[in-house]
N, C-alpha and C. Protein backbone atom coordinates (compact mmCIF):
# COMPACT_ATOMS: atom_id res chain seq x y z
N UNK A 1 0.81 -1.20 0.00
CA UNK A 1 0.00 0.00 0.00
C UNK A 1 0.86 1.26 0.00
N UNK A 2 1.97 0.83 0.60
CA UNK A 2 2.65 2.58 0.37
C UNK A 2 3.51 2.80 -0.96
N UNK A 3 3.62 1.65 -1.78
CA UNK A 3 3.81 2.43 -3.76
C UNK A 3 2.37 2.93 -4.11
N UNK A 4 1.42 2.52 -3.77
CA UNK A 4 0.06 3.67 -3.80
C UNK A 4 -0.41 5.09 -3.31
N UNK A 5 0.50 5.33 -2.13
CA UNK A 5 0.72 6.63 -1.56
C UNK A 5 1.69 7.40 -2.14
N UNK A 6 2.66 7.45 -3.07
CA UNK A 6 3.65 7.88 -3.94
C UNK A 6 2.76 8.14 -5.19
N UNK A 7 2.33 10.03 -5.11
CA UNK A 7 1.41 10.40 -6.00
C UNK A 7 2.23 10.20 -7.30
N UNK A 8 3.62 10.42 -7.97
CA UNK A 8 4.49 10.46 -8.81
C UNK A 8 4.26 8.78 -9.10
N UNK A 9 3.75 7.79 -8.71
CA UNK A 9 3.52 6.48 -9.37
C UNK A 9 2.38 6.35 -10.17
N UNK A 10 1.28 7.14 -9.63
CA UNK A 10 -0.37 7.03 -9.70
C UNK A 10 -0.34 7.42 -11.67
N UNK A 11 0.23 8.25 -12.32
CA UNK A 11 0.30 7.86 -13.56
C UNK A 11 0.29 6.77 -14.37
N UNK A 12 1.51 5.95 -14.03
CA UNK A 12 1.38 4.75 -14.54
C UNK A 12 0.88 3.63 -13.98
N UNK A 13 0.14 3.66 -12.94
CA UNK A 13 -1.26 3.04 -12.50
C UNK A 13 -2.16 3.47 -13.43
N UNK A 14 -2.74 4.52 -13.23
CA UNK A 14 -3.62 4.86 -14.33
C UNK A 14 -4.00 4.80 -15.69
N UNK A 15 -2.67 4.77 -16.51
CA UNK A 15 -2.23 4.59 -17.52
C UNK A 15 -2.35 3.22 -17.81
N UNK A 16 -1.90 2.51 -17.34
CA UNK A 16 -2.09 1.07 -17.62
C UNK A 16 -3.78 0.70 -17.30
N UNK A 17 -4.18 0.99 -16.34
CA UNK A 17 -5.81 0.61 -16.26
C UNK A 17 -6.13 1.29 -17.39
N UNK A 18 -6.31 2.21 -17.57
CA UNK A 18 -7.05 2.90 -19.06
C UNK A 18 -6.47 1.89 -19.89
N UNK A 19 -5.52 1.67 -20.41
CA UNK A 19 -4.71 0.23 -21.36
C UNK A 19 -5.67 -0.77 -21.25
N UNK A 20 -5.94 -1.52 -19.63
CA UNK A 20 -6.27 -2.38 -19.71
C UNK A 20 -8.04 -2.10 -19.68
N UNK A 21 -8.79 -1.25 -19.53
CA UNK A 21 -10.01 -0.98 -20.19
C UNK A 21 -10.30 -1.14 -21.32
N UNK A 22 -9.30 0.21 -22.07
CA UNK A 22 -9.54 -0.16 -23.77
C UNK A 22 -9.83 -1.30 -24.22
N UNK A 23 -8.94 -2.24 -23.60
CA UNK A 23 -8.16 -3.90 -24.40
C UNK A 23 -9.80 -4.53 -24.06
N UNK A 24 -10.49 -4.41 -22.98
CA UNK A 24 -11.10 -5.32 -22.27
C UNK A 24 -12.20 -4.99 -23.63
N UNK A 25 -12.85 -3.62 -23.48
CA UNK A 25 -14.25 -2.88 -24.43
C UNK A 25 -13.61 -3.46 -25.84
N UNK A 26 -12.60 -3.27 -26.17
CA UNK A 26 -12.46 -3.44 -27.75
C UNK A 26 -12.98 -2.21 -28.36
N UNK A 27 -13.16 -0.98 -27.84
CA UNK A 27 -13.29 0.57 -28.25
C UNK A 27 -12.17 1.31 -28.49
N UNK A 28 -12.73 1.65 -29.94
CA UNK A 28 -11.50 2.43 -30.65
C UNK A 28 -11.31 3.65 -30.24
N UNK A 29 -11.95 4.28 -29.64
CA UNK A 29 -11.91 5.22 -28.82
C UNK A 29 -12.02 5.26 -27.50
N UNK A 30 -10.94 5.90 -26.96
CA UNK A 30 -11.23 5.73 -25.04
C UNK A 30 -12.27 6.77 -24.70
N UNK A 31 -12.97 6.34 -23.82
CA UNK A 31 -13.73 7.64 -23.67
C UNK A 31 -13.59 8.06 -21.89
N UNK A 32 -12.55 7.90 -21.40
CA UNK A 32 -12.64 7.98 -20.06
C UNK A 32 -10.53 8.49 -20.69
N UNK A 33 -10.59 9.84 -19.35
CA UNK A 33 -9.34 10.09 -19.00
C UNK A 33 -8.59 9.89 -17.44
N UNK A 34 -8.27 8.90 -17.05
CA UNK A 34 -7.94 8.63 -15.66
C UNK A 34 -6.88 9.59 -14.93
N UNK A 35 -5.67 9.72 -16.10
CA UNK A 35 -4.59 10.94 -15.99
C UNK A 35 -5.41 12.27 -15.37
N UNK A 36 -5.64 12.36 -16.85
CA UNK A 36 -6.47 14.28 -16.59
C UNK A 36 -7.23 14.03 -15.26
N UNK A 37 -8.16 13.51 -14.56
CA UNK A 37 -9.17 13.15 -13.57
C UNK A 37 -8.53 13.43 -12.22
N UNK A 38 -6.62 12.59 -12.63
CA UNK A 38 -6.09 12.71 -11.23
C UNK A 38 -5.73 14.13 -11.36
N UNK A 39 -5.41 14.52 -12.34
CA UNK A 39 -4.48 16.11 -12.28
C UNK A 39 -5.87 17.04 -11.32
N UNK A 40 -6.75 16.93 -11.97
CA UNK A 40 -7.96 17.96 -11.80
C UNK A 40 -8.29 17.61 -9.94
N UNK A 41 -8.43 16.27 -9.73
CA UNK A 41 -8.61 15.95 -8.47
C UNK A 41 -7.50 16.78 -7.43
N UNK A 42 -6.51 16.72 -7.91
CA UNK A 42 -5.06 16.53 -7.43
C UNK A 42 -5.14 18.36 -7.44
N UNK A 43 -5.41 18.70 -8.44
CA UNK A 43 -5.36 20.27 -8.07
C UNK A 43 -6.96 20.84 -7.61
N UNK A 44 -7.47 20.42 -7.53
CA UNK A 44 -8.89 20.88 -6.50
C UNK A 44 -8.48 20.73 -4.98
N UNK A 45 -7.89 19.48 -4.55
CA UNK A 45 -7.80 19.24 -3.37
C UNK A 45 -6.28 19.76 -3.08
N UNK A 46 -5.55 19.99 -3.78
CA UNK A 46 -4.16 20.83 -3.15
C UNK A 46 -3.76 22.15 -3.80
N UNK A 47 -4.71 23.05 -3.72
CA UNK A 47 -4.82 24.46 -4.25
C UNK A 47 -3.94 24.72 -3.97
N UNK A 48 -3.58 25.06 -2.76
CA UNK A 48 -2.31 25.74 -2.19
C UNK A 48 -0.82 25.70 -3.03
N UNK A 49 -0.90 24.84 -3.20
CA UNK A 49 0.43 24.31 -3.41
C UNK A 49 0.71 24.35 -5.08
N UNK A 50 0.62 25.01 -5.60
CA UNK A 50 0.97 25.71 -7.01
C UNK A 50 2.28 25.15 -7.56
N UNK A 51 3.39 24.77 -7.09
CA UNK A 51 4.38 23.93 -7.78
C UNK A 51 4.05 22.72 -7.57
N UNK A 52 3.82 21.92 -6.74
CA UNK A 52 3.57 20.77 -6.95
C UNK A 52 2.22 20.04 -7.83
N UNK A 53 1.53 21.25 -7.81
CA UNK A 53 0.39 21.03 -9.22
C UNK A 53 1.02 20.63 -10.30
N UNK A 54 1.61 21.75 -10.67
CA UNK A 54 2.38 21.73 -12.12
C UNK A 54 3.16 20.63 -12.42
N UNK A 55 4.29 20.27 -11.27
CA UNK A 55 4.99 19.02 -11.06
C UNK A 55 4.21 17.93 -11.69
N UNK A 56 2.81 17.79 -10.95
CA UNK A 56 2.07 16.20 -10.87
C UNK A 56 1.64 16.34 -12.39
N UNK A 57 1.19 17.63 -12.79
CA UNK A 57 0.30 17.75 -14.12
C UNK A 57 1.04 17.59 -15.13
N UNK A 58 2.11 17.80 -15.26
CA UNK A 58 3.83 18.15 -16.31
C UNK A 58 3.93 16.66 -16.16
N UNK A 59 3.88 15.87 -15.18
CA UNK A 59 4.19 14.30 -14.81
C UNK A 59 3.57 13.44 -16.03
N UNK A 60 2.27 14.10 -15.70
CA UNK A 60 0.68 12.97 -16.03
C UNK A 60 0.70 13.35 -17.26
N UNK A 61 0.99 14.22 -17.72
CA UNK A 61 0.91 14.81 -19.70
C UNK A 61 2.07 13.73 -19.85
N UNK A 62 3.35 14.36 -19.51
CA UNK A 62 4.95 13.94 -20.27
C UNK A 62 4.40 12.02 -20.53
N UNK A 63 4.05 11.59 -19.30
CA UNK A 63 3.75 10.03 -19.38
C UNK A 63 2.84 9.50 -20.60
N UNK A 64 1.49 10.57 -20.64
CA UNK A 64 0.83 10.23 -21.65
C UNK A 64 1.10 10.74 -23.28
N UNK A 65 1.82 11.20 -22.98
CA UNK A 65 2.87 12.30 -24.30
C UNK A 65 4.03 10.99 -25.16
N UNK A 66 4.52 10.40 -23.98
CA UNK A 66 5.44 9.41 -24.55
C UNK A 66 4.86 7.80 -24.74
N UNK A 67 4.02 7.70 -24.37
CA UNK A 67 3.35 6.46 -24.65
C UNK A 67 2.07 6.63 -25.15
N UNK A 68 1.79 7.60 -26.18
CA UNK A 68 0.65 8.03 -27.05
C UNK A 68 1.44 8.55 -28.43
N UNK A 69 0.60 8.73 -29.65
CA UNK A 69 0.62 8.16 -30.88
C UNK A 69 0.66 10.22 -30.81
N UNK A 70 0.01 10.95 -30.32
CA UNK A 70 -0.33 12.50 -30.58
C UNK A 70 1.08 13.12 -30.85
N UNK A 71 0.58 14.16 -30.97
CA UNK A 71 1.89 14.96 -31.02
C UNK A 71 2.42 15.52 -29.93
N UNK A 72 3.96 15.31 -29.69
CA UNK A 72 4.48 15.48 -28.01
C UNK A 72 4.42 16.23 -28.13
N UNK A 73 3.70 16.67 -26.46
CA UNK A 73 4.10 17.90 -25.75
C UNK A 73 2.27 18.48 -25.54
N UNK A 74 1.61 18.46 -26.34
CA UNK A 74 0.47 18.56 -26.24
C UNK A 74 -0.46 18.21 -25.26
N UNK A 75 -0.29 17.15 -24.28
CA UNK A 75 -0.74 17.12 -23.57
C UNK A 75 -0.06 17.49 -22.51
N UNK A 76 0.95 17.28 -22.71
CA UNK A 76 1.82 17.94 -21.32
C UNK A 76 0.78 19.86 -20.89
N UNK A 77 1.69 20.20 -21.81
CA UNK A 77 1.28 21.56 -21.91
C UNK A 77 -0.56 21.86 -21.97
N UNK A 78 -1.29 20.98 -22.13
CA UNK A 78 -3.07 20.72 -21.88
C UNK A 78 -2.83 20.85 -20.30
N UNK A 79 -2.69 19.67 -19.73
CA UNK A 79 -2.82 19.57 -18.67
C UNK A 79 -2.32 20.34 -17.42
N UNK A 80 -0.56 20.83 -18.06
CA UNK A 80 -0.24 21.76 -16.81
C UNK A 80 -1.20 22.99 -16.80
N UNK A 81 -1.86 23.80 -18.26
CA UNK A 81 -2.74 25.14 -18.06
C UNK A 81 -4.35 24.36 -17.50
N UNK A 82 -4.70 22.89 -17.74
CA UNK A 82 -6.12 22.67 -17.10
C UNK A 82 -5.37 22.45 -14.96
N UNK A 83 -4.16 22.42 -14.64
CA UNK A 83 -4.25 22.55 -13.83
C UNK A 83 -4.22 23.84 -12.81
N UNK A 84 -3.39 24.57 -13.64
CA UNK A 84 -3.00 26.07 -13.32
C UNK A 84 -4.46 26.56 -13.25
N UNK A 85 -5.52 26.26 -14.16
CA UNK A 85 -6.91 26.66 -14.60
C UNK A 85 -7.80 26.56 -13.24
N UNK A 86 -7.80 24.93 -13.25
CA UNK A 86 -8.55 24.48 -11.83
C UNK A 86 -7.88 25.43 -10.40
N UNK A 87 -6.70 25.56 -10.05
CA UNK A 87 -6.38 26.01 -9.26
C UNK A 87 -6.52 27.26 -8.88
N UNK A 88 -6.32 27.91 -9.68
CA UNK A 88 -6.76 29.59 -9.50
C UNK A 88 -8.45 30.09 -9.67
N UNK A 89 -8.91 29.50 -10.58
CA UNK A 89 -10.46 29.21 -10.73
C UNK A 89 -11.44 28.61 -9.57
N UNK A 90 -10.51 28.08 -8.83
CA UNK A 90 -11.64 27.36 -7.78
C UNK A 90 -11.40 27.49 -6.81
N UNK A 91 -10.10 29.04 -6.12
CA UNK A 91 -9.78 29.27 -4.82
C UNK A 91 -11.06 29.65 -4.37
N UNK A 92 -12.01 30.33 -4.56
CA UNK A 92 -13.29 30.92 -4.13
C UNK A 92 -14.08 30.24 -3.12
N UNK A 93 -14.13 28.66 -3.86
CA UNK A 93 -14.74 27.80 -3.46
C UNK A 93 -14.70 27.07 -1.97
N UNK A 94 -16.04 26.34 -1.27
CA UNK A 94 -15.61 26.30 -0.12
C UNK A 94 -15.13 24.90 -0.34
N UNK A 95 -14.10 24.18 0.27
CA UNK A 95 -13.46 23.52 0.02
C UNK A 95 -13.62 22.29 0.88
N UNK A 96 -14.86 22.06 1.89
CA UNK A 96 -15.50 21.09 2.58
C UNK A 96 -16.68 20.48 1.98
N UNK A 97 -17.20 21.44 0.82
CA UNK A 97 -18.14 20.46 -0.39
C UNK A 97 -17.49 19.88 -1.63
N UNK A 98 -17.69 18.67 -0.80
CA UNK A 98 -17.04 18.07 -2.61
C UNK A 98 -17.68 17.73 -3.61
N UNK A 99 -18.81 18.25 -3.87
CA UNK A 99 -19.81 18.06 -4.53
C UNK A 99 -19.44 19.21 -5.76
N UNK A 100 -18.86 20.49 -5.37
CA UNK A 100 -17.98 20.93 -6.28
C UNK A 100 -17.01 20.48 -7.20
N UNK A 101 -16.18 19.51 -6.62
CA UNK A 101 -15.31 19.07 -7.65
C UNK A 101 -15.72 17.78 -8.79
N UNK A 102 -16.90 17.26 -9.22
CA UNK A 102 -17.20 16.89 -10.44
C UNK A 102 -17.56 17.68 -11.34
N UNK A 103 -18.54 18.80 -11.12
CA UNK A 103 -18.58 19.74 -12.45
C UNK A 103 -17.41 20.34 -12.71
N UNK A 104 -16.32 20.71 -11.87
CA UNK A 104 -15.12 21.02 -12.25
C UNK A 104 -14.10 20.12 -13.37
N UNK A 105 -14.56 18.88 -12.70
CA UNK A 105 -14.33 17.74 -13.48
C UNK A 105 -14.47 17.80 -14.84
N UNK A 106 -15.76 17.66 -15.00
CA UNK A 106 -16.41 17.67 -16.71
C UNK A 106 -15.72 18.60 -16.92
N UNK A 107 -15.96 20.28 -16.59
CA UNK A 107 -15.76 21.13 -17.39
C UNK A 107 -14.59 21.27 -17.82
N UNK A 108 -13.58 21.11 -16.57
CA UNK A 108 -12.07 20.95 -17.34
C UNK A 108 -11.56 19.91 -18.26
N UNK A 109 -11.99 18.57 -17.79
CA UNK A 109 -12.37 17.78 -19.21
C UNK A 109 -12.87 18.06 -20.53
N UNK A 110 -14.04 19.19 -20.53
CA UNK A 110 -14.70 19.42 -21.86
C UNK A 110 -13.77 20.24 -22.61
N UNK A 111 -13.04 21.19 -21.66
CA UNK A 111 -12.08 22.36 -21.76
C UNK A 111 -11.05 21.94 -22.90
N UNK A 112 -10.17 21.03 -22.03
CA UNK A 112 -9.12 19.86 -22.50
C UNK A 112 -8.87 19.78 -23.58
N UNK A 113 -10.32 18.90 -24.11
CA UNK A 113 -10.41 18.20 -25.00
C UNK A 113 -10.43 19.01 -26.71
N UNK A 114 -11.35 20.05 -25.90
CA UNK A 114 -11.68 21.37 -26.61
C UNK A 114 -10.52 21.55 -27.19
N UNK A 115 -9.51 22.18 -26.46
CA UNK A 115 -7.96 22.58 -26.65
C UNK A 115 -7.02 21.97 -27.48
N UNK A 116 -7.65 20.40 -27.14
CA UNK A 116 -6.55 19.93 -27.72
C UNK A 116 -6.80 19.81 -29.16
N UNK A 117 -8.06 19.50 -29.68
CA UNK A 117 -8.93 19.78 -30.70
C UNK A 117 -8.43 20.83 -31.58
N UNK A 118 -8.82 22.06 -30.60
CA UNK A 118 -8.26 22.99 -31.98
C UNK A 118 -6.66 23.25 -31.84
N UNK A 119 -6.09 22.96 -31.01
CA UNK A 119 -4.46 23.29 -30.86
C UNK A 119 -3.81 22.12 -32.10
N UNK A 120 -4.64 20.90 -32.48
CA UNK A 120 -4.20 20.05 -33.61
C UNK A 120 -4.70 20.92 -34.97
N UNK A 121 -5.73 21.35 -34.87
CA UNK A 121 -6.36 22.03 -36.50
C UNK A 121 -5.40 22.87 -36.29
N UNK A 122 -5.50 23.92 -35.46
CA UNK A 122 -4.78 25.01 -35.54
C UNK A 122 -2.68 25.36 -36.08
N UNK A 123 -2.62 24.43 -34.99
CA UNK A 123 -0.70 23.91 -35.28
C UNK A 123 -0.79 23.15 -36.16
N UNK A 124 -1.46 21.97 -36.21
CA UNK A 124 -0.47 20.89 -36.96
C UNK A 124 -1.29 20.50 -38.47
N UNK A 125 -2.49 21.54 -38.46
CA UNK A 125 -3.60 21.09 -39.27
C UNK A 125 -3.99 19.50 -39.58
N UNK A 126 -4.17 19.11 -37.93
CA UNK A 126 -4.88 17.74 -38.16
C UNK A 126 -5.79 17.75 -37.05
N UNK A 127 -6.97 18.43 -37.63
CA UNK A 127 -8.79 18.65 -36.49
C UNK A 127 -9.01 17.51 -36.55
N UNK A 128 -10.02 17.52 -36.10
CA UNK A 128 -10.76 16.75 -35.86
C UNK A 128 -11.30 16.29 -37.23
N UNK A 129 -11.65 14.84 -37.58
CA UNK A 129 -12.46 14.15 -38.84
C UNK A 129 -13.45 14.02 -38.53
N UNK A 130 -14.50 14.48 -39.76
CA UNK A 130 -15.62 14.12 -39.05
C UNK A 130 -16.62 15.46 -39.18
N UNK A 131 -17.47 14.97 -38.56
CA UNK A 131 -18.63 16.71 -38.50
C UNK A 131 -18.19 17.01 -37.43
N UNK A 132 -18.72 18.61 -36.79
CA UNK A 132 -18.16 18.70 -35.75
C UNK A 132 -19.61 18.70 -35.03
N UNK A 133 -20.40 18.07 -35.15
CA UNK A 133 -21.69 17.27 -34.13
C UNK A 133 -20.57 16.13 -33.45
N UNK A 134 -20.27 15.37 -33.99
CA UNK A 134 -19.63 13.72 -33.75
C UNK A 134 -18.48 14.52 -32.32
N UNK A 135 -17.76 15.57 -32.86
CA UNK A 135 -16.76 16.17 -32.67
C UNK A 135 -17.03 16.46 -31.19
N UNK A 136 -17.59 17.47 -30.84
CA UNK A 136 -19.14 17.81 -29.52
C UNK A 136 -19.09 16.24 -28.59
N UNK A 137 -19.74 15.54 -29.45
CA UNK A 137 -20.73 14.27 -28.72
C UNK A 137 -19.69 13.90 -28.23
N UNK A 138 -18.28 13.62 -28.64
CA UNK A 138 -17.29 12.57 -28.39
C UNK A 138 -16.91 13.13 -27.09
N UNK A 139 -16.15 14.58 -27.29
CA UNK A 139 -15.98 14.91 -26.33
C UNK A 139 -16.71 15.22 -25.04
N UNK A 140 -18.08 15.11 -25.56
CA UNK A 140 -18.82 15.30 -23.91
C UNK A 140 -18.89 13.69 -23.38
N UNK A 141 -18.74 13.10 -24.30
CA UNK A 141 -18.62 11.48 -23.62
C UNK A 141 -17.55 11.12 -22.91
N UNK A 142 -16.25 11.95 -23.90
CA UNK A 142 -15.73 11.48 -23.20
C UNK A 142 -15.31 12.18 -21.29
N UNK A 143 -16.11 13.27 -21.38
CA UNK A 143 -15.64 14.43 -19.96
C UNK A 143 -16.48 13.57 -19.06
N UNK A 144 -17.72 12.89 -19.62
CA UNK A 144 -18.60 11.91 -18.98
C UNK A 144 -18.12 10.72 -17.85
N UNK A 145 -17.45 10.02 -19.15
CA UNK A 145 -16.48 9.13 -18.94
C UNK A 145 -15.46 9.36 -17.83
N UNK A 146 -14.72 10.64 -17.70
CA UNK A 146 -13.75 10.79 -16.86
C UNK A 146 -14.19 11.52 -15.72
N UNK A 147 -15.20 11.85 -15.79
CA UNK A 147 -16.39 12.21 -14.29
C UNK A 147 -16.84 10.72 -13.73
N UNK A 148 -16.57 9.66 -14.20
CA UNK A 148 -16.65 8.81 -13.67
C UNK A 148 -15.51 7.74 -13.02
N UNK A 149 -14.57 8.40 -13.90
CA UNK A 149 -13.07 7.67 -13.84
C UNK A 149 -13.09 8.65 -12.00
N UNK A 150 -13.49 9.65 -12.56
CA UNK A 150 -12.96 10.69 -11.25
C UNK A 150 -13.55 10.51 -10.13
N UNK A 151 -14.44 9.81 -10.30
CA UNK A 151 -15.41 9.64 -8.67
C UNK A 151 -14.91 8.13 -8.14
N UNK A 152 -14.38 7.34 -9.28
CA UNK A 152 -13.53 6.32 -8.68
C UNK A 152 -12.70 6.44 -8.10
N UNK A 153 -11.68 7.63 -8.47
CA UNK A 153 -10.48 7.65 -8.33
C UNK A 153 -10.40 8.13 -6.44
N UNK A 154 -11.57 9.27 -6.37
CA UNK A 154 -11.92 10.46 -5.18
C UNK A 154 -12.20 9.23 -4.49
N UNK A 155 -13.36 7.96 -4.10
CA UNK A 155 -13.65 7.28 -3.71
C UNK A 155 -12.63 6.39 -2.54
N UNK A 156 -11.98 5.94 -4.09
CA UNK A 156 -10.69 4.92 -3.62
C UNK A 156 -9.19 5.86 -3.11
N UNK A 157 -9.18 6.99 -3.02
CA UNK A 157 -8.18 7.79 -2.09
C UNK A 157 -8.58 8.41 -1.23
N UNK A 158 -10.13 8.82 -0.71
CA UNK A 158 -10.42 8.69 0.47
C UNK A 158 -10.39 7.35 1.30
N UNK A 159 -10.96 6.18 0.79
CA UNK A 159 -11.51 5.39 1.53
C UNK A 159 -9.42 4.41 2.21
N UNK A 160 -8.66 4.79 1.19
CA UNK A 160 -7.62 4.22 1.18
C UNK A 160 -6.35 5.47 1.63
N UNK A 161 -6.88 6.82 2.02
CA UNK A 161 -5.89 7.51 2.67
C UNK A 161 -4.64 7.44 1.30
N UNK A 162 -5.10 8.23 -0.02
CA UNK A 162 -3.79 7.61 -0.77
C UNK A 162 -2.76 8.82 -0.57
N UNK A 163 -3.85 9.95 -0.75
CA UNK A 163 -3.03 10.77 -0.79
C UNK A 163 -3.49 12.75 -1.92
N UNK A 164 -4.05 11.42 -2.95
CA UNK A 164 -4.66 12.30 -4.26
C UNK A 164 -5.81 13.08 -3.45
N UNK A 165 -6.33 12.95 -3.15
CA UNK A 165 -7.24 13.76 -2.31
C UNK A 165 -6.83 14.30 -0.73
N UNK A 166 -7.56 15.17 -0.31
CA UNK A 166 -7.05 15.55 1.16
C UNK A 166 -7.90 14.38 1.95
N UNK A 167 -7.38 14.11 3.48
CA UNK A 167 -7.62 13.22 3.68
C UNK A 167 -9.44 13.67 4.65
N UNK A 168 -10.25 12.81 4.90
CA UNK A 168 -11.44 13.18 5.43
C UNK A 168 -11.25 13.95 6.89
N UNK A 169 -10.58 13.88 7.65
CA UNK A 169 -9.95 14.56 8.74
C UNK A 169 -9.69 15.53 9.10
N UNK A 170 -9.16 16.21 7.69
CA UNK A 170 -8.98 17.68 7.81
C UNK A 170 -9.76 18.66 7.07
């Protein structure tokens, strides 16, 4: 249990379960982000701490950057501004309802995806195929998807003290 408390592992935990999801569905498309889910979790519940956001988020891209087919760096650079995003965006908030942090969820998910979308048309001129209805649907499935990855994730690091979340105590 304590290589599970070592937030700098929880990537390639994640990474590999999403692997081993895909493999299981036989879906050509993932529609769940476990990475992004922890970053967003990970910076809702440790606002404060503004370098070690970036750290975990720079982590969780670079991992999915080098063992993905996209173009590097793209997610790196997604994820450290959806964390910088969540963090400054949601100091307001009171931070004993966690009922807040799933729409944060989706939305920075929808955000993401958004981004990364047009940051491919835009740089590398390779958008999205397709109509952009399909384009929409996918991505709200998939922010869906990782609002669910994310309530697993919140679940199983409260109930297991991992770490990704603050602990119920305080």
């Amino acid at each position: 249990m304590t290589v599970l408390k070592n937030r700098f592992l929880w990537p390639f935990f994640l990474l590999a379960a999403q692997v081993v999801v895909d493999q299981l569905t036989g879906a050509s498309v993932s529609f769940f982000d476990p990475l992004l889910a922890a970053v967003v979790l990970y910076a809702y519940f440790h606002n404060y701490d503004v370098r070690d956001n970036v750290l975990f988020a720079a982590l969780c891209g670079v991992v999915k950057d080098v063992l993905g087919l996209d173009v590097f760096g793209l997610y790196a650079v997604s994820f450290v501004l959806v964390s910088l995003g969540v963090v400054y965006g949601t100091r307001f908030l009171n931070r004993q309802q966690d009922i807040f942090v799933f729409p944060i969820v989706f939305l920075a998910v929808f955000v993401q995806r958004l981004g990364v979308g047009m940051g491919r048309l835009v740089f590398f001129d390779a958008g999205p195929r397709g109509s952009v209805v399909a384009f929409f649907l996918r991505v709200g499935l998939t922010a869906a998807g990782t609002l669910v990855a994310a309530f697993a994730l919140y679940r199983l690091s409260r109930q297991c003290d991992l770490g990704l979340t603050e602990s119920s105590s305080s």
